[in-house]
Protein backbone atom coordinates (compact mmCIF):
# COMPACT_ATOMS: atom_id res chain seq x y z
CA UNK A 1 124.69 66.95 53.82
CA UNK A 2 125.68 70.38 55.12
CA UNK A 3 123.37 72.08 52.73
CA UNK A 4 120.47 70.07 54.52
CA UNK A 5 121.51 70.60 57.89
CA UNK A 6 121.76 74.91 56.16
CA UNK A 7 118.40 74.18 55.83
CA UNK A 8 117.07 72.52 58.90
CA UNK A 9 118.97 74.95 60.93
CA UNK A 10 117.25 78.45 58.62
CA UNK A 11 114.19 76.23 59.43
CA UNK A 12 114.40 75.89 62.93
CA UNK A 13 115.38 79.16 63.39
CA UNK A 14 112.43 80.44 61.65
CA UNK A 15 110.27 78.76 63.33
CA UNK A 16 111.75 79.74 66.88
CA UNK A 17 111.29 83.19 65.57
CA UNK A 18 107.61 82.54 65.27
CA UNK A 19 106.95 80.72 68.33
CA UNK A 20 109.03 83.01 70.70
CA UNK A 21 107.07 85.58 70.78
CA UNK A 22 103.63 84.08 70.93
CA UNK A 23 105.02 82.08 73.60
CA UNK A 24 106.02 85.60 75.08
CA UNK A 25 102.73 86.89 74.69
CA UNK A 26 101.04 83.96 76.96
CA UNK A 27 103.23 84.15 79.47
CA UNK A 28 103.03 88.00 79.51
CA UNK A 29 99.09 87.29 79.73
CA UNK A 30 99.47 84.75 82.16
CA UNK A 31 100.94 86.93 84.59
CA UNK A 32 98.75 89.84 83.49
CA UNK A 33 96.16 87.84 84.79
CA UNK A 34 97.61 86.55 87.56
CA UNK A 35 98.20 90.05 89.10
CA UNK A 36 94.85 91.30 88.59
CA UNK A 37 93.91 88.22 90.48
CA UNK A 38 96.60 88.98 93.18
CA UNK A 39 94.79 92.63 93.53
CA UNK A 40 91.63 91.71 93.49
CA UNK A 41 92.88 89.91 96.76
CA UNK A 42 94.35 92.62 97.90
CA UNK A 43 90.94 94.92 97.03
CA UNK A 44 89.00 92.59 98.72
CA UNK A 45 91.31 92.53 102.17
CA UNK A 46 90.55 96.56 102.10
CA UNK A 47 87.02 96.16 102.11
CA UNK A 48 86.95 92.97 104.68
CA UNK A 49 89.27 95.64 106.98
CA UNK A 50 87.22 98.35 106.79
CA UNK A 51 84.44 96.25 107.71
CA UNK A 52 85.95 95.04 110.56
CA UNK A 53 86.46 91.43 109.15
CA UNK A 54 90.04 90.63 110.25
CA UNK A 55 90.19 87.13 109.88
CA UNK A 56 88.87 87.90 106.16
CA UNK A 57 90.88 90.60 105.60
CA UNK A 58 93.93 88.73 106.55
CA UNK A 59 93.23 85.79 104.30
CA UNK A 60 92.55 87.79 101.02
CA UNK A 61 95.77 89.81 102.36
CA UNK A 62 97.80 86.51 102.76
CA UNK A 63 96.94 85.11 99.21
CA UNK A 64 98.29 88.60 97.59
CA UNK A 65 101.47 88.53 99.19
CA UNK A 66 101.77 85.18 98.72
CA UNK A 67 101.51 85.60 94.89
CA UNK A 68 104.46 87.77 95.08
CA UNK A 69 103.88 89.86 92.10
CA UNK A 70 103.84 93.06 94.37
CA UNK A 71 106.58 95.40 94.14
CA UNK A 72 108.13 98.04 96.97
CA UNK A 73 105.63 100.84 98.37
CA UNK A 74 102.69 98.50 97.15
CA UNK A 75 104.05 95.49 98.95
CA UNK A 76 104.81 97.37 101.90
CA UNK A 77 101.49 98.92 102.11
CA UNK A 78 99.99 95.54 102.08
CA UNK A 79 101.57 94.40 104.98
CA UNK A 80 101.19 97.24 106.65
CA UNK A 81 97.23 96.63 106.36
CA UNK A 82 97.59 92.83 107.60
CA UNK A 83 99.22 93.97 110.56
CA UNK A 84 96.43 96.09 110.93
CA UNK A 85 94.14 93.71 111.01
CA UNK A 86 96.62 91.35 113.64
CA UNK A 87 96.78 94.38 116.07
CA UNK A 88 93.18 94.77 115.96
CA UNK A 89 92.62 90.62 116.58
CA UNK A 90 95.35 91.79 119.25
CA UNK A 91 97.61 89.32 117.60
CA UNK A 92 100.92 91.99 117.87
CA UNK A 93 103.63 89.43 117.21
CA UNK A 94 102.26 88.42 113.57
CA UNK A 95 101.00 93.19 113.24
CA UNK A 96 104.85 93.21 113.81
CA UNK A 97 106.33 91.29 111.86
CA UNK A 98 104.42 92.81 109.50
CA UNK A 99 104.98 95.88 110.56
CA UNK A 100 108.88 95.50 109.96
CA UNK A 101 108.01 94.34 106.17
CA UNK A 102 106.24 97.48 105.69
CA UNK A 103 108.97 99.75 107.28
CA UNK A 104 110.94 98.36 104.52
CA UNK A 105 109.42 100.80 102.10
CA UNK A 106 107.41 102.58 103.87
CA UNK A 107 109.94 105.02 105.48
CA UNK A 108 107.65 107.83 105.56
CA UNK A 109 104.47 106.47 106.78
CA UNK A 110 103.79 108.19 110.62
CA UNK A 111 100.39 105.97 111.02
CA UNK A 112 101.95 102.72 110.26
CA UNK A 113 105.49 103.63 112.96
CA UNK A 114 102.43 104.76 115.88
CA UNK A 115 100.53 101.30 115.41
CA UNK A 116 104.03 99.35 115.49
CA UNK A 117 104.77 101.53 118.58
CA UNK A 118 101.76 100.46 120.33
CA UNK A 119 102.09 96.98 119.72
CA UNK A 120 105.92 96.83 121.18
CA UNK A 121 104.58 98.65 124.27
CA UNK A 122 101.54 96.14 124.56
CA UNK A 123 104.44 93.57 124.54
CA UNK A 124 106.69 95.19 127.14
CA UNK A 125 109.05 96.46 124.37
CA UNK A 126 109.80 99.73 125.27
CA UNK A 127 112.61 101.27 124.01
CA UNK A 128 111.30 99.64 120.62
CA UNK A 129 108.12 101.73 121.10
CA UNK A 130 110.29 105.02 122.09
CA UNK A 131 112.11 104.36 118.51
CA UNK A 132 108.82 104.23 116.61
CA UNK A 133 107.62 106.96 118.14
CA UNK A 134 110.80 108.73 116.94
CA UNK A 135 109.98 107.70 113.58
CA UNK A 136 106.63 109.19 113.66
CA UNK A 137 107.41 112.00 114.84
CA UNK A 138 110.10 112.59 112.29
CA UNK A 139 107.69 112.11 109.26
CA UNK A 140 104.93 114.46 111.07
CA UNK A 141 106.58 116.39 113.80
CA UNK A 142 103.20 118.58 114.84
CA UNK A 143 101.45 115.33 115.69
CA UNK A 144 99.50 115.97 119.05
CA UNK A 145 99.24 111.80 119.38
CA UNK A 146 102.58 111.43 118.81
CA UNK A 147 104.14 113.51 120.81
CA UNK A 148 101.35 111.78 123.76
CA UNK A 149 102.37 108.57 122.88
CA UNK A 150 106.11 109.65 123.51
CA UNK A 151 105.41 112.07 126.39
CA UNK A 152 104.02 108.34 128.57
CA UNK A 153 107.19 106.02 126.89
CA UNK A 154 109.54 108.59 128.48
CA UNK A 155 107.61 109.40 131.52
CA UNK A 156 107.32 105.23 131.93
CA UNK A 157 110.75 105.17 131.70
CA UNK A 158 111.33 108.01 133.69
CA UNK A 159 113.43 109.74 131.67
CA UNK A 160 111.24 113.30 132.92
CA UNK A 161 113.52 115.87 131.50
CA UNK A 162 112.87 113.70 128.33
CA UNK A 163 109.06 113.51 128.72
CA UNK A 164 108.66 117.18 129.78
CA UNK A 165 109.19 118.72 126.28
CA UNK A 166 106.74 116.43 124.62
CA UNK A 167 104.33 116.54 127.47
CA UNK A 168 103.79 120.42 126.99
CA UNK A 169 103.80 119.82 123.46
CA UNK A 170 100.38 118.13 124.00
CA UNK A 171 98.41 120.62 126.39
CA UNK A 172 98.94 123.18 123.33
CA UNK A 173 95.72 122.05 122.26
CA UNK A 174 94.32 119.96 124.87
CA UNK A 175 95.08 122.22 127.94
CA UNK A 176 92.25 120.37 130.14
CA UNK A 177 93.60 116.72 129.80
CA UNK A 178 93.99 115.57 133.34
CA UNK A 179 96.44 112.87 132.63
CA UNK A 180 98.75 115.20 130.95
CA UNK A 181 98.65 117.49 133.16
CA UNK A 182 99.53 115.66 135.96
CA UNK A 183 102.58 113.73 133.42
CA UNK A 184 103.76 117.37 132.69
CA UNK A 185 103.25 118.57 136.46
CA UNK A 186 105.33 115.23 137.28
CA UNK A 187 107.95 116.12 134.95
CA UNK A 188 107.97 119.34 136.16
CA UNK A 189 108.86 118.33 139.41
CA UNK A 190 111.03 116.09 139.10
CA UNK A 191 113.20 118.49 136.85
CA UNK A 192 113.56 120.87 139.61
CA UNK A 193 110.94 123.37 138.31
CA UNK A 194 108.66 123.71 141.06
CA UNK A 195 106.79 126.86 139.60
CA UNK A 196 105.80 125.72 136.39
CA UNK A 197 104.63 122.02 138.65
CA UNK A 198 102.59 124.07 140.61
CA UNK A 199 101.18 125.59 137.44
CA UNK A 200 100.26 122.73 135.99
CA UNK A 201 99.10 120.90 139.56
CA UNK A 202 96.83 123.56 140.07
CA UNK A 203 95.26 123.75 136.93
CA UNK A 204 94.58 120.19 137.45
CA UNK A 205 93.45 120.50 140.98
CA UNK A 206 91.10 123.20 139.72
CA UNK A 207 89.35 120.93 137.29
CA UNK A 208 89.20 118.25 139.38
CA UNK A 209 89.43 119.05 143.22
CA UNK A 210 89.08 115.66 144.69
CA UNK A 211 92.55 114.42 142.71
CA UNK A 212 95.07 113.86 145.30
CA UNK A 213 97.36 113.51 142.58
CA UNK A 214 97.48 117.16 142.06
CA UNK A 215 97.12 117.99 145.95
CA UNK A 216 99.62 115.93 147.29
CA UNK A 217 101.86 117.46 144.30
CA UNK A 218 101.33 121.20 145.49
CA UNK A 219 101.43 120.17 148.80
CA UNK A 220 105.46 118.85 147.64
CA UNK A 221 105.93 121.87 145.89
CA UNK A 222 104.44 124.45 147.69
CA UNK A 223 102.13 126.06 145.16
């Protein structure tokens, strides 16, 4: 009797050996397959985003993440392209929350902390936009839309000493913007530095004489 079960148990065993790894093999196809189905999903989101498809995008997007077969940056970078195409169906809740998965891995992505920044000011959320617009600026610190984006968050929140830097930062090479001017003149001002508002009132005023933005400021500050 225990030389027969010997033998049914060397059997079994061999046979196990045989069938384990085929079985291996199909599930390692099986999944094989599976992800190249998951990025062909993923493939075709890109091109439904790029033509402007969002609803399509975000579908073929959806049924990649869903497969979860995706792994850190790639997953991230995913998510950061459906919340792409949310923000542009002006959906910002659902770019968000997508926004945060992406930050996950994405650490050092300036595009993807601006979007998230405009979103949470479209939504009121300020000081969440301000901390984006850190971020962005950390990855890429010579970022002219950057530093505009964060130039208005602090001037919105008044924090002028704040915005004045940043402000300045963007006339370096777009000297004529009237808006900016007038934010840096503003900032200027209400710093205390009533020559360097006047510059920047006056250049304004002389690009665009009829703006009573910049005449009433020179008028306050006596340039």
């Amino acid at each position: 009797m225990m030389k027969r079960l010997a033998v049914f148990i060397v059997g079994w065993l061999a046979v196990v050996a045989i069938a384990t790894p085929a079985n291996a093999m199909g599930i390692q196809e099986h999944r094989s397959e599976m992800k190249q189905r998951a990025k062909e999903e993923g493939r075709l989101g890109d091109e439904a985003l790029n033509s402007k498809n969002y609803d399509e995008a975000i579908d073929h997007y959806t049924k990649y993440l869903d497969a979860h077969i995706c792994e850190g940056s790639e997953c991230g970078t995913y998510y950061f392209h459906r919340g792409v195409a949310y923000q542009q169906k002006q959906d910002c809740a659902k770019a968000i929350a997508d926004y945060e998965e992406a930050q996950k891995t994405l650490t050092d992505n300036g595009e993807l902390y601006f979007n998230a920044s405009l979103c949470h000011t479209a939504l009121n959320q300020n000081d969440a936009a301000l901390a984006d617009l850190n971020n962005a600026l950390r990855v890429n610190p010579d970022s002219n839309i950057y530093h505009v984006g964060r130039c208005i968050a602090l001037f919105n929140k008044q924090d002028f000493a704040g915005a004045l830097p940043d402000c300045e930062f963007t006339l370096g090479s777009a000297p004529d913007d009237q808006n900016m001017l007038y934010a840096t003149a503003m900032s200027a001002e209400q710093t205390g530095d009533k020559g360097k508002a006047a510059k920047y009132y006056k250049h304004l005023h002389d690009l665009n004489p009829g703006d009573t933005r910049a005449s009433d400021g020179l008028a306050r500050v006596g340039g």
